[in-house]
C-alpha atoms as a PDB file:
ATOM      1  CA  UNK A   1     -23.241 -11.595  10.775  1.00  0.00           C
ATOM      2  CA  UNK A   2     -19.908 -12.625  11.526  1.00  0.00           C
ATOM      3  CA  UNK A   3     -17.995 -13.097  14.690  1.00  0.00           C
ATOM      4  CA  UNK A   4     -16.164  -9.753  14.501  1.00  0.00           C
ATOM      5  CA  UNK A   5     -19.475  -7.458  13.738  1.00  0.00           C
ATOM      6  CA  UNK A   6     -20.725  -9.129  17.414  1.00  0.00           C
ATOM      7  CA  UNK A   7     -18.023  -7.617  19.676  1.00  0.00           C
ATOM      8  CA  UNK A   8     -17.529  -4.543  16.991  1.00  0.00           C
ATOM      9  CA  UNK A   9     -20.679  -4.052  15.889  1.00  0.00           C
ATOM     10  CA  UNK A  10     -20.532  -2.433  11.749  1.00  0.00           C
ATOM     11  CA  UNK A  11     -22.036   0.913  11.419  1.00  0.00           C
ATOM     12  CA  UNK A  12     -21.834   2.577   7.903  1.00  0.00           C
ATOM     13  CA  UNK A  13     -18.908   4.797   7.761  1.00  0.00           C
ATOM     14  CA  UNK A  14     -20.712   7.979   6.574  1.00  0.00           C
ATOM     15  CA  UNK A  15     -23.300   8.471   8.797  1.00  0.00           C
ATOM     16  CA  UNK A  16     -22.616   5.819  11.845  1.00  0.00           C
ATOM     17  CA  UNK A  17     -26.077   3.828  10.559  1.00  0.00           C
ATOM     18  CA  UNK A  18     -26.539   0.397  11.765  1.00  0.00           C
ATOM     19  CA  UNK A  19     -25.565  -3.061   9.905  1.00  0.00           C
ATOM     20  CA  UNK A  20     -23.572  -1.250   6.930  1.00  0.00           C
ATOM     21  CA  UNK A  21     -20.466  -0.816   5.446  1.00  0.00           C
ATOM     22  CA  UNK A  22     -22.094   1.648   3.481  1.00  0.00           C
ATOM     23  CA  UNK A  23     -25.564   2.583   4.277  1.00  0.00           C
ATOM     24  CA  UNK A  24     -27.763   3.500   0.756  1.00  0.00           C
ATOM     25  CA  UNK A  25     -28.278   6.745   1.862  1.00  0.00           C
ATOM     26  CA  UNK A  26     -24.730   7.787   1.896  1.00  0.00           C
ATOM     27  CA  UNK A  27     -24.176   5.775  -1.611  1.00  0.00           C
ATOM     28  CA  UNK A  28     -26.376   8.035  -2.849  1.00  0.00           C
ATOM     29  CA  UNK A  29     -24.180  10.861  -2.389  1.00  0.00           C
ATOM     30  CA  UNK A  30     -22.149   9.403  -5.083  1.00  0.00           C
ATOM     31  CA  UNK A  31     -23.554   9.720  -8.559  1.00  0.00           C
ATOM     32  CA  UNK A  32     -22.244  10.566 -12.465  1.00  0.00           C
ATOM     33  CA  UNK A  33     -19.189  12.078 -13.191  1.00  0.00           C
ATOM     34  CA  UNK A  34     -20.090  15.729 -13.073  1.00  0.00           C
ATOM     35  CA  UNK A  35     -17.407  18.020 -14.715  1.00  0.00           C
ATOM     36  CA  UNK A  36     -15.112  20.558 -12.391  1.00  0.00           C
ATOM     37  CA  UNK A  37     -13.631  23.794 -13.744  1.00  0.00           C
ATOM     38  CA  UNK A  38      -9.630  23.230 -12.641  1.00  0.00           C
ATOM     39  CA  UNK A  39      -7.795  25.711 -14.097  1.00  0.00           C
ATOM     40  CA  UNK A  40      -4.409  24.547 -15.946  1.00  0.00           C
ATOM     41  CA  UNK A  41      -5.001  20.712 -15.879  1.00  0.00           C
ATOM     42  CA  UNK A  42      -5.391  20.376 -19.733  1.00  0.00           C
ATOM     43  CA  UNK A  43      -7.827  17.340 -19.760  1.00  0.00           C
ATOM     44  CA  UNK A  44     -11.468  17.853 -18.764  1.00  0.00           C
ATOM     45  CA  UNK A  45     -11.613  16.715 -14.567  1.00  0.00           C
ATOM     46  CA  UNK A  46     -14.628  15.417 -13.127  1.00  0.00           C
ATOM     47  CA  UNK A  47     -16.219  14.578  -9.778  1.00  0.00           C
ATOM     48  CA  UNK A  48     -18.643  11.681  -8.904  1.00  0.00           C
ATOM     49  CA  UNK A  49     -19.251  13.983  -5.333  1.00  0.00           C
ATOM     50  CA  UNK A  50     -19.320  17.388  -3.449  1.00  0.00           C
ATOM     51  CA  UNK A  51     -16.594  16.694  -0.886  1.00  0.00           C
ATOM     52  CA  UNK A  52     -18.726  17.078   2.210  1.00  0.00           C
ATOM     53  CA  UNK A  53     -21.334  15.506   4.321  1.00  0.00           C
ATOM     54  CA  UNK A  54     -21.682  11.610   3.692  1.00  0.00           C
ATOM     55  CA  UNK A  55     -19.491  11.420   0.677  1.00  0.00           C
ATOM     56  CA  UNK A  56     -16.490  13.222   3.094  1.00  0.00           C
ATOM     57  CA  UNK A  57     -16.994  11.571   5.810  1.00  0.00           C
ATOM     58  CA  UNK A  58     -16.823   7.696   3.477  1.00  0.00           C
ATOM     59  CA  UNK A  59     -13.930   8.906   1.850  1.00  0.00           C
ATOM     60  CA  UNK A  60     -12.122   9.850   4.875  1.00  0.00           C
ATOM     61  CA  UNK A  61     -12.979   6.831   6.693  1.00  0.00           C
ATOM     62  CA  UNK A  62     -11.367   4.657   4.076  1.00  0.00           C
ATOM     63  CA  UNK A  63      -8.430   7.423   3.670  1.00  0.00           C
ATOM     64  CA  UNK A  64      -7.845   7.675   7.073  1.00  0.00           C
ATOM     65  CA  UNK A  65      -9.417   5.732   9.614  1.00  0.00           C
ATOM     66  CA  UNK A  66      -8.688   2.422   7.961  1.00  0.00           C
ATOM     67  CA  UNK A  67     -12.242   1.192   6.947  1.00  0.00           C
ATOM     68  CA  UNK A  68     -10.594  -0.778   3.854  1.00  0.00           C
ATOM     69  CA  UNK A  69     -13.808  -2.335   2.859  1.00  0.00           C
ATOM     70  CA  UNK A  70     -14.993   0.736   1.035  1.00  0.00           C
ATOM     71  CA  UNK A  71     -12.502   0.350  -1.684  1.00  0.00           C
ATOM     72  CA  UNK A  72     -15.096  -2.147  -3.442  1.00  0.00           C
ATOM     73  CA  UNK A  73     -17.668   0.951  -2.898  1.00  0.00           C
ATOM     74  CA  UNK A  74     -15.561   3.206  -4.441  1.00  0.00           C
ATOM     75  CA  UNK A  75     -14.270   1.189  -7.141  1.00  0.00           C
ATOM     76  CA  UNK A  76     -18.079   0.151  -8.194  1.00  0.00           C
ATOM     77  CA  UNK A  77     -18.533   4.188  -8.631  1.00  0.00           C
ATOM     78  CA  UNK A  78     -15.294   4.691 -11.002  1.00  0.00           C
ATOM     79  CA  UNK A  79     -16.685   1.310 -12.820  1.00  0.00           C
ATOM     80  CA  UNK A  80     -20.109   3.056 -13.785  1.00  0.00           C
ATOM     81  CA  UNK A  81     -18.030   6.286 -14.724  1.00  0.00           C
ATOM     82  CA  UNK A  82     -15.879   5.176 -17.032  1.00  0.00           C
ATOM     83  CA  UNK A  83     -17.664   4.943 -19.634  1.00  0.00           C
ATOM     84  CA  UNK A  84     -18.729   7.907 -19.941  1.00  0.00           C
ATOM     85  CA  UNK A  85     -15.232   9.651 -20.132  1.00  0.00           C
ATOM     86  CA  UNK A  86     -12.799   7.364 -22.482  1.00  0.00           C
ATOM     87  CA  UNK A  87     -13.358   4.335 -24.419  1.00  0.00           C
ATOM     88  CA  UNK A  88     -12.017   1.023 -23.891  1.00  0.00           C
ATOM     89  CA  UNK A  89      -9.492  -0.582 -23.010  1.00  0.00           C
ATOM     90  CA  UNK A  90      -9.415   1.671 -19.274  1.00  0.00           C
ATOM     91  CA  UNK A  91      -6.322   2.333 -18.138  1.00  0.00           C
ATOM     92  CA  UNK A  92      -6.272   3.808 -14.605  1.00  0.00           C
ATOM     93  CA  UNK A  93      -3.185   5.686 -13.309  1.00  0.00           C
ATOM     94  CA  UNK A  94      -3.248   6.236  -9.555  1.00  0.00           C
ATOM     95  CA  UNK A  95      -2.423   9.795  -7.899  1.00  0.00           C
ATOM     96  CA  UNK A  96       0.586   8.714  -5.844  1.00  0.00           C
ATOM     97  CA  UNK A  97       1.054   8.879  -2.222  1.00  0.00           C
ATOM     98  CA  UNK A  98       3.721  10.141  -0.445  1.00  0.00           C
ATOM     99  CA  UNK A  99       6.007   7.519   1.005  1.00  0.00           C
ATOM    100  CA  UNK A 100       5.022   8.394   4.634  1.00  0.00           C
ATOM    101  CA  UNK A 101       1.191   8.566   3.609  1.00  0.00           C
ATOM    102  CA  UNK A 102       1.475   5.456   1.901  1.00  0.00           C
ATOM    103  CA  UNK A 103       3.078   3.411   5.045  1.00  0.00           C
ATOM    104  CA  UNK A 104       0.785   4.937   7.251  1.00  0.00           C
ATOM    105  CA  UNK A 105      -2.216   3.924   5.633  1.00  0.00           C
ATOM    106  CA  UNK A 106      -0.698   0.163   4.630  1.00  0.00           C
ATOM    107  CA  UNK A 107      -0.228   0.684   0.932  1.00  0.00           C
ATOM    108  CA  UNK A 108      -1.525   3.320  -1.496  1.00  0.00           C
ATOM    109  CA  UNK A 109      -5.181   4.091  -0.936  1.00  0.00           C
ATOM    110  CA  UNK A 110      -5.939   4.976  -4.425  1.00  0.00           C
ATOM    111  CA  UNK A 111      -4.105   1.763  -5.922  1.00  0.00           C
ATOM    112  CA  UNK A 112      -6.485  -0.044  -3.393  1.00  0.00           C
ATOM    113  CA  UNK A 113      -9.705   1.182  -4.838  1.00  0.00           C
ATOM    114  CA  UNK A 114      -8.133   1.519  -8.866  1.00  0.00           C
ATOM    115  CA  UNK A 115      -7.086  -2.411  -8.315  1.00  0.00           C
ATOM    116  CA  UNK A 116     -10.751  -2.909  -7.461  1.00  0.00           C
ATOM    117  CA  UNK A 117     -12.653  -1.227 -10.440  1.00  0.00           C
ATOM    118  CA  UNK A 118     -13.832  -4.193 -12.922  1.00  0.00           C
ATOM    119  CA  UNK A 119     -12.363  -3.924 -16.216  1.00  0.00           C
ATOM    120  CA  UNK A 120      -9.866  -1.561 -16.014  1.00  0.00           C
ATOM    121  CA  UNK A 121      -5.998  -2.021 -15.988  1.00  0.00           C
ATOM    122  CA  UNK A 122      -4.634  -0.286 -13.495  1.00  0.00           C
ATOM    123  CA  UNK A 123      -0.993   1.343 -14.070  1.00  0.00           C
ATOM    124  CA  UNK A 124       0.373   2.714 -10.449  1.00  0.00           C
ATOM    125  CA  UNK A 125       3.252   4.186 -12.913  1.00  0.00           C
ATOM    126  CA  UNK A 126       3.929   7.871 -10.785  1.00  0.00           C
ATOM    127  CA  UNK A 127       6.328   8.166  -8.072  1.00  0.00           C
ATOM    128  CA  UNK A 128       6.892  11.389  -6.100  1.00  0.00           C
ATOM    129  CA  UNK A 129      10.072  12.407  -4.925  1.00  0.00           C
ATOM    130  CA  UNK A 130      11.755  12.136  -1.584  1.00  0.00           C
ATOM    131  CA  UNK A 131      10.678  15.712   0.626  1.00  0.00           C
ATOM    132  CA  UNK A 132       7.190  16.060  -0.810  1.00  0.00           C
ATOM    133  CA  UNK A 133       5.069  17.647   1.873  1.00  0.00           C
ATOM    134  CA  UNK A 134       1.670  15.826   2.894  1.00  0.00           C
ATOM    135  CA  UNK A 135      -0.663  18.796   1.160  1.00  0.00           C
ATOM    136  CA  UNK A 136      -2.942  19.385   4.320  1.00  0.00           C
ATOM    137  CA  UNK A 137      -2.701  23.129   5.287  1.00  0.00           C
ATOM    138  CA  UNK A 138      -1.071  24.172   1.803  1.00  0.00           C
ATOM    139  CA  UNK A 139      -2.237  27.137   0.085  1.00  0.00           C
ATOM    140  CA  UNK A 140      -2.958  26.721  -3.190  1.00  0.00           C
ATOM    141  CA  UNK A 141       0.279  28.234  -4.532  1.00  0.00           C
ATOM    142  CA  UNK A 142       2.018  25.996  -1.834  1.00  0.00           C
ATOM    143  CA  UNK A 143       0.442  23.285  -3.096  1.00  0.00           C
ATOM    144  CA  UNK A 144       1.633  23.396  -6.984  1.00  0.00           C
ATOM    145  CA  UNK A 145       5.333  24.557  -5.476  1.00  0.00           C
ATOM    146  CA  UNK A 146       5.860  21.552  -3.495  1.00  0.00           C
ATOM    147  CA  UNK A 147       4.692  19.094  -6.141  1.00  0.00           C
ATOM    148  CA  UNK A 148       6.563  21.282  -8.869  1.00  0.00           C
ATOM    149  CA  UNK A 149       9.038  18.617 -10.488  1.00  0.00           C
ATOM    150  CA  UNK A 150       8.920  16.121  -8.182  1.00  0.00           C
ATOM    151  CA  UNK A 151       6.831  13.741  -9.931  1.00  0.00           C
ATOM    152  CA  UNK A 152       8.103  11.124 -12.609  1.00  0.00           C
ATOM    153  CA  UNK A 153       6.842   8.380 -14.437  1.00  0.00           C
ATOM    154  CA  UNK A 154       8.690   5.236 -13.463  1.00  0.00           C
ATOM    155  CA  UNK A 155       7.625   2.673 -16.911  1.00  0.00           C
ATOM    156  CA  UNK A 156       5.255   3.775 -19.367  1.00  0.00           C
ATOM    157  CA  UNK A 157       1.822   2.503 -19.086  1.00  0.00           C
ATOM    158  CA  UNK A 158      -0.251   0.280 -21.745  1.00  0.00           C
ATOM    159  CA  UNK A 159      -0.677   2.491 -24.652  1.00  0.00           C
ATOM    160  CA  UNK A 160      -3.461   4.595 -25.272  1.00  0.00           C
ATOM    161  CA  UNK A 161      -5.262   7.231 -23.486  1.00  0.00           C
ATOM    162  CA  UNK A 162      -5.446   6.498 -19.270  1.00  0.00           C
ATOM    163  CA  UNK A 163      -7.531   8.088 -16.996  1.00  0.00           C
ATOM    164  CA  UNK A 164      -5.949   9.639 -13.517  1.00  0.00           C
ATOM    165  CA  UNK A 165      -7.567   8.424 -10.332  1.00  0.00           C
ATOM    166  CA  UNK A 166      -7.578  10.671  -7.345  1.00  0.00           C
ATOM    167  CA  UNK A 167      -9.356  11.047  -4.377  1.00  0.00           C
ATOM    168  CA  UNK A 168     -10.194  14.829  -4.023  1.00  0.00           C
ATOM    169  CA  UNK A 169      -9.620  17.670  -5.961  1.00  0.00           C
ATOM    170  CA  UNK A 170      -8.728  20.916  -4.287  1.00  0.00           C
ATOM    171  CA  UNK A 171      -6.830  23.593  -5.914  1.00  0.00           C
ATOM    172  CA  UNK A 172      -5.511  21.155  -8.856  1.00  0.00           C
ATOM    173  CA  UNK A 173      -1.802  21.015  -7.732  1.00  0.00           C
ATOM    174  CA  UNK A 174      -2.102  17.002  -7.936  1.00  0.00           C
ATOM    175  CA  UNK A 175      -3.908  16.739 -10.927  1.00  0.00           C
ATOM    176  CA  UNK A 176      -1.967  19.398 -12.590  1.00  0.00           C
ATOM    177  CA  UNK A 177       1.670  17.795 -11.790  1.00  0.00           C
ATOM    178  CA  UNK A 178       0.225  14.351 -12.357  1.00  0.00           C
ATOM    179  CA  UNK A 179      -1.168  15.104 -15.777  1.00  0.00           C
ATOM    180  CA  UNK A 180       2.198  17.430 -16.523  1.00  0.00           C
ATOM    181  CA  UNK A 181       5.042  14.176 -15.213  1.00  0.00           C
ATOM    182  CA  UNK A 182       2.732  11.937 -18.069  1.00  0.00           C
ATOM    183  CA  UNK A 183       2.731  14.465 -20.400  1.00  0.00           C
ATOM    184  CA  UNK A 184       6.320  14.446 -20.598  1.00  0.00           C
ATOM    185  CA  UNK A 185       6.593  10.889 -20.771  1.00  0.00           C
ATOM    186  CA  UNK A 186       3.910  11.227 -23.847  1.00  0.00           C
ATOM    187  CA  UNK A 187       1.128   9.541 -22.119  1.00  0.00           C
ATOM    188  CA  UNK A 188      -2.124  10.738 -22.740  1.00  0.00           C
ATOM    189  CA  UNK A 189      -4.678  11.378 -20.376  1.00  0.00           C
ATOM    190  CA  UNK A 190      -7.959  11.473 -21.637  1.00  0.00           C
ATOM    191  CA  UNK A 191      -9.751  12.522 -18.483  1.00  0.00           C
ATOM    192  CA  UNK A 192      -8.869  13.001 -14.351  1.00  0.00           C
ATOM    193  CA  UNK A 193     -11.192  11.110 -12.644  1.00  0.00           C
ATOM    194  CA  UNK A 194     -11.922  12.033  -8.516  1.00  0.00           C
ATOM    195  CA  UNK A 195     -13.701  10.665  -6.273  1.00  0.00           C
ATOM    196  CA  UNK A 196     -15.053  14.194  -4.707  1.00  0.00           C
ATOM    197  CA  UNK A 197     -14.399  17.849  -5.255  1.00  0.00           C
ATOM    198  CA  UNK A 198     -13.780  20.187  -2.885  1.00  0.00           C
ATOM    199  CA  UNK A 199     -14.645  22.881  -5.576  1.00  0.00           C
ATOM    200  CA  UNK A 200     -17.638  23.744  -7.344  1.00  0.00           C
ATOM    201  CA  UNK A 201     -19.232  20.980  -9.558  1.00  0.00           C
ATOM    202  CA  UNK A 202     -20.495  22.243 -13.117  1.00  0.00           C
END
């Protein structure tokens, strides 16, 4: 135990537990890539969670309440997953933040964990544009209108098929304009990879 846990004692970010980071409970409420029915993304999207209960509460305790330690959690789960949706070499293309999230949060959260998965190259290639909403309390035809067009692919990735790297899925709008801005740049995206779904798992 280091100096820090004795005046801040560490308590595992999903459930408050004792001596953890992450206790194995709430680990467990990560598991295989488990595919989600998202209308209009083109490739297949899966989830390695339900986003609720332990696997919420981890995710938005790294997201948003700056428990940065979890990226090495997170990026273990994407490391088991990956083989099961593309073959090597892995490229992994981060979900962007917007620029406000991003400074807020002290860098891109999902370049954080995709920079921590073993193996994979990891190709933080999308940009959104300047007056892209933060999608909390969007509907989901909100959601697709304020992303619509504003995304772009600054360099092209390594070539052959990547696989995008969000957080949470919700109505699609991210994965939909992410997978549509590569697309046009002729990447291919084998698979959307998320951390949790806020929709049902299949």
């Amino acid at each position: 135990m280091n100096l820090l846990n004795l005046v801040v004692p560490l308590r595992c970010a999903g459930c408050g537990a004792p001596d953890f980071e992450a206790c194995p409970s709430c680990v467990a409420s990560f598991g295989p890539p488990v595919d989600v029915r998202v209308p209009g993304v083109g490739p297949p999207v899966y989830a390695l969670a339900d986003y609720h209960g332990a696997a919420r509460e981890l995710v938005l305790a790294f997201k948003e309440r700056g428990r940065r330690a979890l990226a090495a959690w997170f990026g273990a789960f994407v490391a088991v997953a990956l083989p099961m949706l593309a073959p090597r070499p892995w490229t992994l293309v981060p979900a962007p933040s917007t620029p406000r999230a991003a400074r807020l949060r002290g860098g891109s959260h999902m370049v954080r964990i995709a920079e921590s998965v073993h193996g994979a190259t990891v190709a933080p290639v999308l940009r959104l544009a300047n007056g892209v909403r933060d999608s909390v309390g969007l509907d989901a035809s909100a959601r697709d209108a304020n992303l619509r067009g504003r995304l772009s692919v600054r360099r092209a990735p390594p070539s052959g098929p990547v696989v995008l790297l969000d957080d949470v899925v919700t109505s699609g709008a991210t994965a939909r304009a992410c997978v549509a801005a590569l697309a046009a740049s002729r990447v291919d995206v084998a698979a959307v990879l998320v951390l949790t779904a806020a929709v049902g798992l299949h």
